[in-house]
PDB file of N, CA and C in Angstrom:
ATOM      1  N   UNK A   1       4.475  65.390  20.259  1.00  0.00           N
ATOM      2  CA  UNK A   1       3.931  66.528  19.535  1.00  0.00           C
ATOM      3  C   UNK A   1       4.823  66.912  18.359  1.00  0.00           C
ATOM      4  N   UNK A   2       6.437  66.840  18.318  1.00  0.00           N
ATOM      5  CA  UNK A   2       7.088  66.998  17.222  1.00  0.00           C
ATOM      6  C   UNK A   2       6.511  66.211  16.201  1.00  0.00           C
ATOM      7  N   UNK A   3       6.034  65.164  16.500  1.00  0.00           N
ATOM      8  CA  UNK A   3       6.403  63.820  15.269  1.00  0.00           C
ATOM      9  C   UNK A   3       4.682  64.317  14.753  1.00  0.00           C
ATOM     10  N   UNK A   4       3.808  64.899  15.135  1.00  0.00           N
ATOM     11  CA  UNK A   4       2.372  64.899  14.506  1.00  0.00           C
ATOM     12  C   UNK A   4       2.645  66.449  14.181  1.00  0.00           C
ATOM     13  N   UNK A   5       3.961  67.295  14.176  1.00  0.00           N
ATOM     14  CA  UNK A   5       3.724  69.142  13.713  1.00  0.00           C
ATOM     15  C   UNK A   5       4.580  68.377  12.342  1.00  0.00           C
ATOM     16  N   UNK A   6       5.766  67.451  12.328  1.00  0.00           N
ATOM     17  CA  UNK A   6       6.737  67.555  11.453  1.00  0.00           C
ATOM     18  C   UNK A   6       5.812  66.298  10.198  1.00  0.00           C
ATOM     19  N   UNK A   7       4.712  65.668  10.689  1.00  0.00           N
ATOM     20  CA  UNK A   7       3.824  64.940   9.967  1.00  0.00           C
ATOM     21  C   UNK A   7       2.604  66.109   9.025  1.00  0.00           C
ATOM     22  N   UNK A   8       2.468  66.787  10.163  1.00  0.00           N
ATOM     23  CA  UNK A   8       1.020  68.220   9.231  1.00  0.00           C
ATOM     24  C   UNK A   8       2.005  69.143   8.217  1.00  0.00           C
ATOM     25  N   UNK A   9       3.319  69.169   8.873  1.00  0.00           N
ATOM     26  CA  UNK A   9       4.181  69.889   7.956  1.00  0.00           C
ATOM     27  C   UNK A   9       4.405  69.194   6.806  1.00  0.00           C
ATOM     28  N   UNK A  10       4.743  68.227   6.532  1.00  0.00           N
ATOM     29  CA  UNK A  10       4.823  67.452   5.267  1.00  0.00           C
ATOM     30  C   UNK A  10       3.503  67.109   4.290  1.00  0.00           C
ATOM     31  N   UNK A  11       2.418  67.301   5.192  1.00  0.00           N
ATOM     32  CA  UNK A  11       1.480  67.428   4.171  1.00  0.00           C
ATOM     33  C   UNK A  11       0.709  68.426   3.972  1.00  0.00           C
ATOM     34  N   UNK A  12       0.738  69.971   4.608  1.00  0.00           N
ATOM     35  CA  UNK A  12       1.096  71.079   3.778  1.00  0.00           C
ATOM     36  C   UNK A  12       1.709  71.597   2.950  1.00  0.00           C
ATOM     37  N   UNK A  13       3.222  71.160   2.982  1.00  0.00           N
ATOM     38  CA  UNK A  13       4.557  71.076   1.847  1.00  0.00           C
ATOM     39  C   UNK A  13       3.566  69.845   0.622  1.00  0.00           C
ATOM     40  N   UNK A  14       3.221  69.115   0.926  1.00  0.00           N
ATOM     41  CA  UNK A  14       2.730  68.228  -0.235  1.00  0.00           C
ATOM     42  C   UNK A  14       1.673  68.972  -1.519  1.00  0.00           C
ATOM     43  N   UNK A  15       0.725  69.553  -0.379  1.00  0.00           N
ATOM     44  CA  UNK A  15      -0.285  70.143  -0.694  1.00  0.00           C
ATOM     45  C   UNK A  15       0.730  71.614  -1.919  1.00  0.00           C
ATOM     46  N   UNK A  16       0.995  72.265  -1.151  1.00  0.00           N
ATOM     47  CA  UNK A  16       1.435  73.403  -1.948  1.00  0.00           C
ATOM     48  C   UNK A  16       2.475  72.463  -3.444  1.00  0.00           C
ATOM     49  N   UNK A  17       3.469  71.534  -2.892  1.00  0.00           N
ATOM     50  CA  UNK A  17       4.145  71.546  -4.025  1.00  0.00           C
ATOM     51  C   UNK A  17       3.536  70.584  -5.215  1.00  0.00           C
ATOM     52  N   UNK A  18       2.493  69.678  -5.108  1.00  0.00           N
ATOM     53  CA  UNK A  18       1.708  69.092  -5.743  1.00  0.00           C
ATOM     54  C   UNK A  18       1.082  69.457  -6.472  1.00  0.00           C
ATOM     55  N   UNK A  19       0.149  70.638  -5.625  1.00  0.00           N
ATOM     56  CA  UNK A  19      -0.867  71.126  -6.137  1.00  0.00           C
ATOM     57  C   UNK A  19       0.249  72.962  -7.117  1.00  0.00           C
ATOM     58  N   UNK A  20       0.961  73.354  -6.924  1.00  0.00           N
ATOM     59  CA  UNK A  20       1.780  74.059  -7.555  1.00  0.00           C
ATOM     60  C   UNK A  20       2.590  73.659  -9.007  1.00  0.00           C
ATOM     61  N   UNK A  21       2.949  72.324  -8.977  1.00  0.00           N
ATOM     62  CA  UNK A  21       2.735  71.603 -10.025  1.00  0.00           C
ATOM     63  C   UNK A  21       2.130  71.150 -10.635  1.00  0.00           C
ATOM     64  N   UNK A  22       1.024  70.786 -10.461  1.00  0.00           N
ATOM     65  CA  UNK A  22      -0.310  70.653 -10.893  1.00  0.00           C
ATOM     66  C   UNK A  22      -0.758  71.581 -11.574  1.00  0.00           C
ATOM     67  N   UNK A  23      -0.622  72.795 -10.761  1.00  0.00           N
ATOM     68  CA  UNK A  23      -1.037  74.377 -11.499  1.00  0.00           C
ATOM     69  C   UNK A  23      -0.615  74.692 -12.975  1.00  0.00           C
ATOM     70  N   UNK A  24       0.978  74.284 -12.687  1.00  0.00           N
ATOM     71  CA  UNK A  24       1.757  74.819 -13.773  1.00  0.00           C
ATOM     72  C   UNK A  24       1.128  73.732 -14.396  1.00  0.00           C
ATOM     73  N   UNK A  25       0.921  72.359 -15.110  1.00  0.00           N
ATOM     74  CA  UNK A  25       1.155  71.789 -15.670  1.00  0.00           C
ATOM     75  C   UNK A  25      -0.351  72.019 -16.281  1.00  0.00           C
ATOM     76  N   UNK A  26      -1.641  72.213 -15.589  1.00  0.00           N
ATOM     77  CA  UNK A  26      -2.571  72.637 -16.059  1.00  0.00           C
ATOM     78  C   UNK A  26      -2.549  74.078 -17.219  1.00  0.00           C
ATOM     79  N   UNK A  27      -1.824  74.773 -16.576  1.00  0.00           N
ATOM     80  CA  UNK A  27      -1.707  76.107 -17.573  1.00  0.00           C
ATOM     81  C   UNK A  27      -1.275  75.659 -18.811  1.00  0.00           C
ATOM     82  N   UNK A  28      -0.303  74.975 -18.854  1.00  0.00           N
ATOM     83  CA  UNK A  28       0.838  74.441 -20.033  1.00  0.00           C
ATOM     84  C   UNK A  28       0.501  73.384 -20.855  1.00  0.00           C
ATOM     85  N   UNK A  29       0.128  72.677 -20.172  1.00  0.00           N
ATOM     86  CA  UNK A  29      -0.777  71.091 -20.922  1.00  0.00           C
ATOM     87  C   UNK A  29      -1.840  71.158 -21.443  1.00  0.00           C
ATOM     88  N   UNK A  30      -2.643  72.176 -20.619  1.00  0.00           N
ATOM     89  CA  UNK A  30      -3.989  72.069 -20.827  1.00  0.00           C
ATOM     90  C   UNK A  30      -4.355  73.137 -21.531  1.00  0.00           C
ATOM     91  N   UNK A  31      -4.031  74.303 -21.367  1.00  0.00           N
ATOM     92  CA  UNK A  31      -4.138  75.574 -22.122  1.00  0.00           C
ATOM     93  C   UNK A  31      -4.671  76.379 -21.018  1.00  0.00           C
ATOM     94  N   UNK A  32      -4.520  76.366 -19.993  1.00  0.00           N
ATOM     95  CA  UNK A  32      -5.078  76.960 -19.316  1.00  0.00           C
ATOM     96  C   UNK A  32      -4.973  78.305 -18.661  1.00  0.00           C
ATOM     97  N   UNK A  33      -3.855  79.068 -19.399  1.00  0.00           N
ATOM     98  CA  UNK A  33      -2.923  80.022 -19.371  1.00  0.00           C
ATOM     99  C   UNK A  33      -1.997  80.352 -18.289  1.00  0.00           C
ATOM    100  N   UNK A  34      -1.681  81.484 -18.166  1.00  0.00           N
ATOM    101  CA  UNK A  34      -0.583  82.029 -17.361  1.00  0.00           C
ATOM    102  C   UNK A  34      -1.186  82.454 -15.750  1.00  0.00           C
ATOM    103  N   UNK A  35      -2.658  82.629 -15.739  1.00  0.00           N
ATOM    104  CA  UNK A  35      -2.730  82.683 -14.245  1.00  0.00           C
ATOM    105  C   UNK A  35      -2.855  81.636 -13.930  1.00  0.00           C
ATOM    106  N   UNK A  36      -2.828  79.983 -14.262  1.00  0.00           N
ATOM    107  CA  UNK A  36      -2.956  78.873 -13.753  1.00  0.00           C
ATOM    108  C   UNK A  36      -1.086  79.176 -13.190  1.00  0.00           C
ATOM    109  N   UNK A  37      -0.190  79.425 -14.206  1.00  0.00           N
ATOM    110  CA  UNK A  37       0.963  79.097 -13.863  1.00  0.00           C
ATOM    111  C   UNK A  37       1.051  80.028 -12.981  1.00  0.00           C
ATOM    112  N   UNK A  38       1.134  81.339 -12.733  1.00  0.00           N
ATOM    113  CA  UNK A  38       1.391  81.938 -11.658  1.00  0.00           C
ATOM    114  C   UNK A  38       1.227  81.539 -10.635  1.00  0.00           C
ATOM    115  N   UNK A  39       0.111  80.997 -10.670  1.00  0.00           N
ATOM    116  CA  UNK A  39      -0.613  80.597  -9.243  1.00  0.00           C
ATOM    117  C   UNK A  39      -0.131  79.240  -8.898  1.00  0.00           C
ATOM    118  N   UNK A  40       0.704  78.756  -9.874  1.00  0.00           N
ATOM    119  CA  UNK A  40       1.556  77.485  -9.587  1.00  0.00           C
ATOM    120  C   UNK A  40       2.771  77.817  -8.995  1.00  0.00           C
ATOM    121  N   UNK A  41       3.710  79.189  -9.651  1.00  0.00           N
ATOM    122  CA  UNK A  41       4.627  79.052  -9.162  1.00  0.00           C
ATOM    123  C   UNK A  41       4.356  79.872  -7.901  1.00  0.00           C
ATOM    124  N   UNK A  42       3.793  80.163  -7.408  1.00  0.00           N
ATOM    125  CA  UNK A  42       3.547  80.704  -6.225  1.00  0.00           C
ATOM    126  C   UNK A  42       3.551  79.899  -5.212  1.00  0.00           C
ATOM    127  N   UNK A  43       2.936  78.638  -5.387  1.00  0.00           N
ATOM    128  CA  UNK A  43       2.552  77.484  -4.645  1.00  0.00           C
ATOM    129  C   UNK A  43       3.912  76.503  -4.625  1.00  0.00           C
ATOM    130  N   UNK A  44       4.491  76.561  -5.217  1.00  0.00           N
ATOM    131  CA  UNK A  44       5.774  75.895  -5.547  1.00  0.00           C
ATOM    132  C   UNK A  44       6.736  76.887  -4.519  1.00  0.00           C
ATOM    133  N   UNK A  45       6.590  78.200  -4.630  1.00  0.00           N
ATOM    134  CA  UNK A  45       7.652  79.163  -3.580  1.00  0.00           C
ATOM    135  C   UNK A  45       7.021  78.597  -1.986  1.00  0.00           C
ATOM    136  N   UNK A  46       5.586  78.857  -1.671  1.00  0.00           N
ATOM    137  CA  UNK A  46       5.308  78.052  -0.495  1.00  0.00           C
ATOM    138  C   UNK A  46       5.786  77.368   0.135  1.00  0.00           C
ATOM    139  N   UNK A  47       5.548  76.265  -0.628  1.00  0.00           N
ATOM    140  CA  UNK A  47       5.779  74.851  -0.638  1.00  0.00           C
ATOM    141  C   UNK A  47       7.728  74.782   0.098  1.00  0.00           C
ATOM    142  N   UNK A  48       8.628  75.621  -0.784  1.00  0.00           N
ATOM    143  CA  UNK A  48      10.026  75.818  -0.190  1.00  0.00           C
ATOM    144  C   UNK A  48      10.081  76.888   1.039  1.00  0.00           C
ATOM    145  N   UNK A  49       8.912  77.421   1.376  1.00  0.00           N
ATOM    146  CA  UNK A  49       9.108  77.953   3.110  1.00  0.00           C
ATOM    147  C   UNK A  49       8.484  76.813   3.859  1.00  0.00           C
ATOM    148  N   UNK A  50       7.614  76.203   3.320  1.00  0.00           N
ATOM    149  CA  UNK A  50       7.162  75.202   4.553  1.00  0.00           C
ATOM    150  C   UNK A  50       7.806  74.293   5.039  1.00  0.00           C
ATOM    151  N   UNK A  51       8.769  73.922   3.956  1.00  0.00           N
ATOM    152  CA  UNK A  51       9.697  73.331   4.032  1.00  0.00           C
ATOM    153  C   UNK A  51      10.654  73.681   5.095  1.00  0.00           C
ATOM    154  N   UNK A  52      10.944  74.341   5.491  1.00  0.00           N
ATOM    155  CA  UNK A  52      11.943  74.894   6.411  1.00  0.00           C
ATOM    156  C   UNK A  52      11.614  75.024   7.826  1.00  0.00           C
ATOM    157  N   UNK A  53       9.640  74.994   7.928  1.00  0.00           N
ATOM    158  CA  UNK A  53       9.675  74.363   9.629  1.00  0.00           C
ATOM    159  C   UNK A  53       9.433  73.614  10.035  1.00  0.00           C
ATOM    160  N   UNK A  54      10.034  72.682   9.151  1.00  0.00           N
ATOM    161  CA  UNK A  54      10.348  71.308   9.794  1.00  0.00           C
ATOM    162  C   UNK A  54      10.744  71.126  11.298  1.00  0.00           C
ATOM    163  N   UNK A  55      10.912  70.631  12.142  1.00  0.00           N
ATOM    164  CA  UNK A  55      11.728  70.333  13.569  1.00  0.00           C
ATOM    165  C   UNK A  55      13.003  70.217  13.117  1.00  0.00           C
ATOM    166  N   UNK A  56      13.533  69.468  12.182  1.00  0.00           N
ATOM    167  CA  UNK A  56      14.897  68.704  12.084  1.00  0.00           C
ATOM    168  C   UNK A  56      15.665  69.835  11.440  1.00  0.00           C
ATOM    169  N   UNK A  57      16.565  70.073  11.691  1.00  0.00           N
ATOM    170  CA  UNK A  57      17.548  70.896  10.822  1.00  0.00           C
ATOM    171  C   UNK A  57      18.548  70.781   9.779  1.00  0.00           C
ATOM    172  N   UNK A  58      18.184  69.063   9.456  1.00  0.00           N
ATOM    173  CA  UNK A  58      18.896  68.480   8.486  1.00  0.00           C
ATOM    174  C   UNK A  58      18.138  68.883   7.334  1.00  0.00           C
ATOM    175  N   UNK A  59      18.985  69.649   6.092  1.00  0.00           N
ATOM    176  CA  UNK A  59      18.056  70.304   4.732  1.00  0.00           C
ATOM    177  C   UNK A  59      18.169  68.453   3.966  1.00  0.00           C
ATOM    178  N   UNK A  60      18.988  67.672   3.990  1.00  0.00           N
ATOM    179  CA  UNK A  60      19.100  66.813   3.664  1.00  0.00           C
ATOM    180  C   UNK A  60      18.164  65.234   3.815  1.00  0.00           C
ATOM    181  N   UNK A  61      18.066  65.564   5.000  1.00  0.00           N
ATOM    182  CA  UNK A  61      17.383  64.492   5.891  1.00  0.00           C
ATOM    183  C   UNK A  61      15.746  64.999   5.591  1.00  0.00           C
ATOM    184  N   UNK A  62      15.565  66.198   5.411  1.00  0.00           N
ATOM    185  CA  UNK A  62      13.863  66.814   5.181  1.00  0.00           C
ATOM    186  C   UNK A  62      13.830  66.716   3.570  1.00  0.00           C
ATOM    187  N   UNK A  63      14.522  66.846   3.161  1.00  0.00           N
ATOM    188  CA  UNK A  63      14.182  66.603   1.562  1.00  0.00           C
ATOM    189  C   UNK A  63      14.218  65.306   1.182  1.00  0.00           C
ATOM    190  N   UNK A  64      15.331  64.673   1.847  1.00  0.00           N
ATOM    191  CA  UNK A  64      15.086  62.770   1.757  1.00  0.00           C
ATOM    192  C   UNK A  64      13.367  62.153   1.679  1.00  0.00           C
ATOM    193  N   UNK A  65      13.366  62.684   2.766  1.00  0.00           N
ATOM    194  CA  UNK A  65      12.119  61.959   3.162  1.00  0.00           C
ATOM    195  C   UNK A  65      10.879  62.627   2.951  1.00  0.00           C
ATOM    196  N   UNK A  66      10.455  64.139   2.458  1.00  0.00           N
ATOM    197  CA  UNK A  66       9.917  64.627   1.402  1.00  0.00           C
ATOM    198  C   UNK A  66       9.628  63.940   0.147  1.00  0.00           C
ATOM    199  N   UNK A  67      10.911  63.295  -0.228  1.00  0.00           N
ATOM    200  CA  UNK A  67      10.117  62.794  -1.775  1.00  0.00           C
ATOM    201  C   UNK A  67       9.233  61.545  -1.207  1.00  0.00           C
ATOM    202  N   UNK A  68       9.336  60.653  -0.236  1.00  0.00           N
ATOM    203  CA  UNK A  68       8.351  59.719  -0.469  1.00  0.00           C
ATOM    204  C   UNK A  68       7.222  60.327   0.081  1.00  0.00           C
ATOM    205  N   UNK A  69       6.993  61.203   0.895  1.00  0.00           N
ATOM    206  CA  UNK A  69       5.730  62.238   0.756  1.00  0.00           C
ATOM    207  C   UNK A  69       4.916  63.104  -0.328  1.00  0.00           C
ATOM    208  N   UNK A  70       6.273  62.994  -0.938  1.00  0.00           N
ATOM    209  CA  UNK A  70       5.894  63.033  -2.685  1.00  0.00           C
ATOM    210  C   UNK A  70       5.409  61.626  -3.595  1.00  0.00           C
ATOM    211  N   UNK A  71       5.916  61.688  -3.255  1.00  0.00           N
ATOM    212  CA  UNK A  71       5.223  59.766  -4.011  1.00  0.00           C
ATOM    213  C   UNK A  71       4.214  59.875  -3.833  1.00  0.00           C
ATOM    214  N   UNK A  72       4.009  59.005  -2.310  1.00  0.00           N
ATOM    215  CA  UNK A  72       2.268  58.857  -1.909  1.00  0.00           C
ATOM    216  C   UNK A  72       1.428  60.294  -2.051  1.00  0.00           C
ATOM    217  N   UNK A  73       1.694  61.130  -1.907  1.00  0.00           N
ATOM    218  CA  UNK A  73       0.728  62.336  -2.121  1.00  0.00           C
ATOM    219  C   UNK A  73       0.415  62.620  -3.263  1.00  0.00           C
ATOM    220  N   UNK A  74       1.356  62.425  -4.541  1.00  0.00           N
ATOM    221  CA  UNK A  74       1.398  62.898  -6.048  1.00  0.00           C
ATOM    222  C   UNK A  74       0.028  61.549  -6.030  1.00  0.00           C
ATOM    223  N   UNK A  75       0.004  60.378  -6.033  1.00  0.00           N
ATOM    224  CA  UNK A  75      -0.417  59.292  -6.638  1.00  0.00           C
ATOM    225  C   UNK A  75      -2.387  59.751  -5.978  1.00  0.00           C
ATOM    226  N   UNK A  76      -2.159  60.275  -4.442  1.00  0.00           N
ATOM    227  CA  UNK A  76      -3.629  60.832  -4.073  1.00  0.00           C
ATOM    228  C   UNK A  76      -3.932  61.683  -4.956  1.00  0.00           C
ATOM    229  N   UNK A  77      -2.909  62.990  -4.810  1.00  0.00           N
ATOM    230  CA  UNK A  77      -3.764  64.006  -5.687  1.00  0.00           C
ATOM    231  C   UNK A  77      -3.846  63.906  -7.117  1.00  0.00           C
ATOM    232  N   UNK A  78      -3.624  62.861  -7.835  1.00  0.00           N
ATOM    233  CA  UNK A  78      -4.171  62.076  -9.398  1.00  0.00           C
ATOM    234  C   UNK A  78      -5.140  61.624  -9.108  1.00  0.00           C
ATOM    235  N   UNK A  79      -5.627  61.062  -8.026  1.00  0.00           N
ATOM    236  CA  UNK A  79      -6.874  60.569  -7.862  1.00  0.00           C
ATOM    237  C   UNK A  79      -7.744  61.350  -7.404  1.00  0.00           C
ATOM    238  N   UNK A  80      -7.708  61.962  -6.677  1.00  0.00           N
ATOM    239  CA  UNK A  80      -8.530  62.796  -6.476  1.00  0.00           C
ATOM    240  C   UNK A  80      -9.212  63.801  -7.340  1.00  0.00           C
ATOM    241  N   UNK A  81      -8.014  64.472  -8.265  1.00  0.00           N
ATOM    242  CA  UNK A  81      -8.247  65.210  -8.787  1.00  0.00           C
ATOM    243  C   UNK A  81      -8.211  65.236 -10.712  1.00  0.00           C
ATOM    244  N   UNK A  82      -7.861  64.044 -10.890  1.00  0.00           N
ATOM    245  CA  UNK A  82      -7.675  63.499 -12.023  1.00  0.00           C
ATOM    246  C   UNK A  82      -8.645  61.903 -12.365  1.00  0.00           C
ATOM    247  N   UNK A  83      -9.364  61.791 -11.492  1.00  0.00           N
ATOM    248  CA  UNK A  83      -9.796  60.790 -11.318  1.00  0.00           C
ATOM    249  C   UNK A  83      -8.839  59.419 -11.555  1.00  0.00           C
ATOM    250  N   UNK A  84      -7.295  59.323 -11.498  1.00  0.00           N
ATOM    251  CA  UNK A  84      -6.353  58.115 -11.380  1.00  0.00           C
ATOM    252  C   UNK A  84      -7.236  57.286 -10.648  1.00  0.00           C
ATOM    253  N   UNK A  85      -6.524  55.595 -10.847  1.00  0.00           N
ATOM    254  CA  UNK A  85      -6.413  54.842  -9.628  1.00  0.00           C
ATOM    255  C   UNK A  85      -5.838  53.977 -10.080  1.00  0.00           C
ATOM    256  N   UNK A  86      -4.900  54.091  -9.417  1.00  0.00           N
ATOM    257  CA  UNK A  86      -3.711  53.471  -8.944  1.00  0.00           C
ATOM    258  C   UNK A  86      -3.525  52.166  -9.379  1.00  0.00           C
ATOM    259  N   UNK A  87      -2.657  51.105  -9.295  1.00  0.00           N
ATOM    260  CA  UNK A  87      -2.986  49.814  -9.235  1.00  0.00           C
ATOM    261  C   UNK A  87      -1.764  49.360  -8.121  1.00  0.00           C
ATOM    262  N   UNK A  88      -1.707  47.992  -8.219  1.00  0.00           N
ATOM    263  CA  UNK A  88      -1.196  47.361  -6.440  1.00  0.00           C
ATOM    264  C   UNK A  88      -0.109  47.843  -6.573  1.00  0.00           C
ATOM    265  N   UNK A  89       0.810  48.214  -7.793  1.00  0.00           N
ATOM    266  CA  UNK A  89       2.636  48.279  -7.576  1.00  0.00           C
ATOM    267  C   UNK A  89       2.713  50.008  -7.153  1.00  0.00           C
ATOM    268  N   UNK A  90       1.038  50.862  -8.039  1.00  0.00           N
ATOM    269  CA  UNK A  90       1.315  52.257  -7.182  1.00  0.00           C
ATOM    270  C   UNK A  90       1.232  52.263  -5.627  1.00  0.00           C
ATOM    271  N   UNK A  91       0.066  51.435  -5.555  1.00  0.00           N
ATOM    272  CA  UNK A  91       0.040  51.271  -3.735  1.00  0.00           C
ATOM    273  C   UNK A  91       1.299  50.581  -3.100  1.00  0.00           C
ATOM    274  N   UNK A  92       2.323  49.561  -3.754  1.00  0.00           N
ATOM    275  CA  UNK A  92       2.935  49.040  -2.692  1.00  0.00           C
ATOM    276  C   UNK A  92       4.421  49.845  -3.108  1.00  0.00           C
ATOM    277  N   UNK A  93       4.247  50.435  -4.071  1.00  0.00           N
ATOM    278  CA  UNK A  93       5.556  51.493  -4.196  1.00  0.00           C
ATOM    279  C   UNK A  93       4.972  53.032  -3.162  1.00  0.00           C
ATOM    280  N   UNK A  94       4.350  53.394  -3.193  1.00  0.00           N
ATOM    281  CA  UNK A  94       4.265  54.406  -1.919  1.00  0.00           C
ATOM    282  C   UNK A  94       4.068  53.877  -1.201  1.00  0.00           C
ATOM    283  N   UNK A  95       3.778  52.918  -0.533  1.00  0.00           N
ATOM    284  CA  UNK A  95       3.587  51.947   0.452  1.00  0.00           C
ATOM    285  C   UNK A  95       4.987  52.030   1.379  1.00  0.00           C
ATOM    286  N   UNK A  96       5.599  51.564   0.663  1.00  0.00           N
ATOM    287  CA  UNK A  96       7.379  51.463   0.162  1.00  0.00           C
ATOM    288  C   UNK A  96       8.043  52.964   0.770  1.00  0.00           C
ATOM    289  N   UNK A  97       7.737  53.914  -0.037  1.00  0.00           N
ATOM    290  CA  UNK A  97       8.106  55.195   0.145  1.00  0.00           C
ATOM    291  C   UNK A  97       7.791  55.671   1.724  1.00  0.00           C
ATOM    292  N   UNK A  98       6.593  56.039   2.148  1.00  0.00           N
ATOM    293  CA  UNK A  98       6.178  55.886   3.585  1.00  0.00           C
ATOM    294  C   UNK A  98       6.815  55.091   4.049  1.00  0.00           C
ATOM    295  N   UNK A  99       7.988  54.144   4.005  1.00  0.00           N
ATOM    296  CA  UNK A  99       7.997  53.200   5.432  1.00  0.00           C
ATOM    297  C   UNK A  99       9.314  54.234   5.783  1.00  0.00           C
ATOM    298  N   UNK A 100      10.036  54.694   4.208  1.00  0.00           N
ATOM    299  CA  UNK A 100      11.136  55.220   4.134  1.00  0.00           C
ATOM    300  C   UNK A 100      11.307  56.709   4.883  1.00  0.00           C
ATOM    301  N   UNK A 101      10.138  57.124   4.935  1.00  0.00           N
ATOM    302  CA  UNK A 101       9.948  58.606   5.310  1.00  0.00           C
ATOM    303  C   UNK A 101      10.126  58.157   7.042  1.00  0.00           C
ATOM    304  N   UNK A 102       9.186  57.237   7.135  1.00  0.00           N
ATOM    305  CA  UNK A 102       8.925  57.133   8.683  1.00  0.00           C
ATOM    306  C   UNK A 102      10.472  56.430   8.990  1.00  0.00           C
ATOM    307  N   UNK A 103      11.356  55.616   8.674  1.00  0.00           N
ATOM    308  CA  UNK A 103      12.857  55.502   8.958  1.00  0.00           C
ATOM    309  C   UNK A 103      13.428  56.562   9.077  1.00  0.00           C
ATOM    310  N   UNK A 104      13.939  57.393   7.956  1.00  0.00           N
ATOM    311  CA  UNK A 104      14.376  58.325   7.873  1.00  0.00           C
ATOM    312  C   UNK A 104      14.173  59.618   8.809  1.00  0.00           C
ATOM    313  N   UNK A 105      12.717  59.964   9.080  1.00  0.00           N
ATOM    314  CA  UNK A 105      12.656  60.611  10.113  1.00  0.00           C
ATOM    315  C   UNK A 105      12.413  60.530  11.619  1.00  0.00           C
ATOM    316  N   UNK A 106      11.810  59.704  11.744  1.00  0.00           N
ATOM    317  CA  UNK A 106      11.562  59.230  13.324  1.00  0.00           C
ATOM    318  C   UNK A 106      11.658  58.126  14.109  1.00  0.00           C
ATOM    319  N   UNK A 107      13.343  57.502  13.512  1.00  0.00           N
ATOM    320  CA  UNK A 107      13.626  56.655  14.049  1.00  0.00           C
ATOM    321  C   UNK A 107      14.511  57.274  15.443  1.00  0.00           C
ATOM    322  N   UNK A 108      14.753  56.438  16.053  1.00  0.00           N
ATOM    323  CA  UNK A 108      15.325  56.818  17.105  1.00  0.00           C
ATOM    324  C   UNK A 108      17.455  56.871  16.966  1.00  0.00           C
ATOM    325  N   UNK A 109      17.328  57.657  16.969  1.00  0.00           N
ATOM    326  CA  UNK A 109      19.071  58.413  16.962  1.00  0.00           C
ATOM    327  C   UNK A 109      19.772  58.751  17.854  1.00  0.00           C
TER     328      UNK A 109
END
């Protein structure tokens, strides 16, 4: 049950800090003004509490393995929401990233 709360946790943290960047970058890039960014950096503050109920108490070891949850999640939510797609070196570089997350966190210690 840890390894599927500290898995939904990382992709709530994805969700907020993705999509919080996303926000901002819509306001700023796009013209989309200042309540896009608010509502980014809001999602970006989230994103650093969700962070914190993690199981592990390593701030080091959860942010490690955060960014390749960042990887593969940034490259979905371009597609999804940007209509991206990817090509094989985006898939086998988050590919890549995920194997690192799953080492990093739930190997046996």
């Amino acid at each position: 049950m840890t390894v599927l709360k500290s898995i939904l946790l990382f992709v709530v943290a994805a969700v907020f800090e993705i999509g919080g960047a996303w926000l901002v970058w819509q306001g700023v890039r796009e013209h989309k003004g200042w309540l896009w960014i608010g509502l980014g950096v809001i999602a970006l503050g989230v994103y650093g509490f969700v962070a914190t109920l993690q199981p592990d108490a390593n701030f080091g070891r959860i942010l490690a393995a955060y960014g390749g949850v960042f990887v593969a999640g940034s490259l979905l939510w371009a597609m999804v929401m940007d209509g991206f797609r990817p090509d094989r070196y985006d898939t086998i570089g988050a590919s890549v990233c995920l194997i690192g997350v799953a080492v990093i966190m739930y190997a046996p210690r």
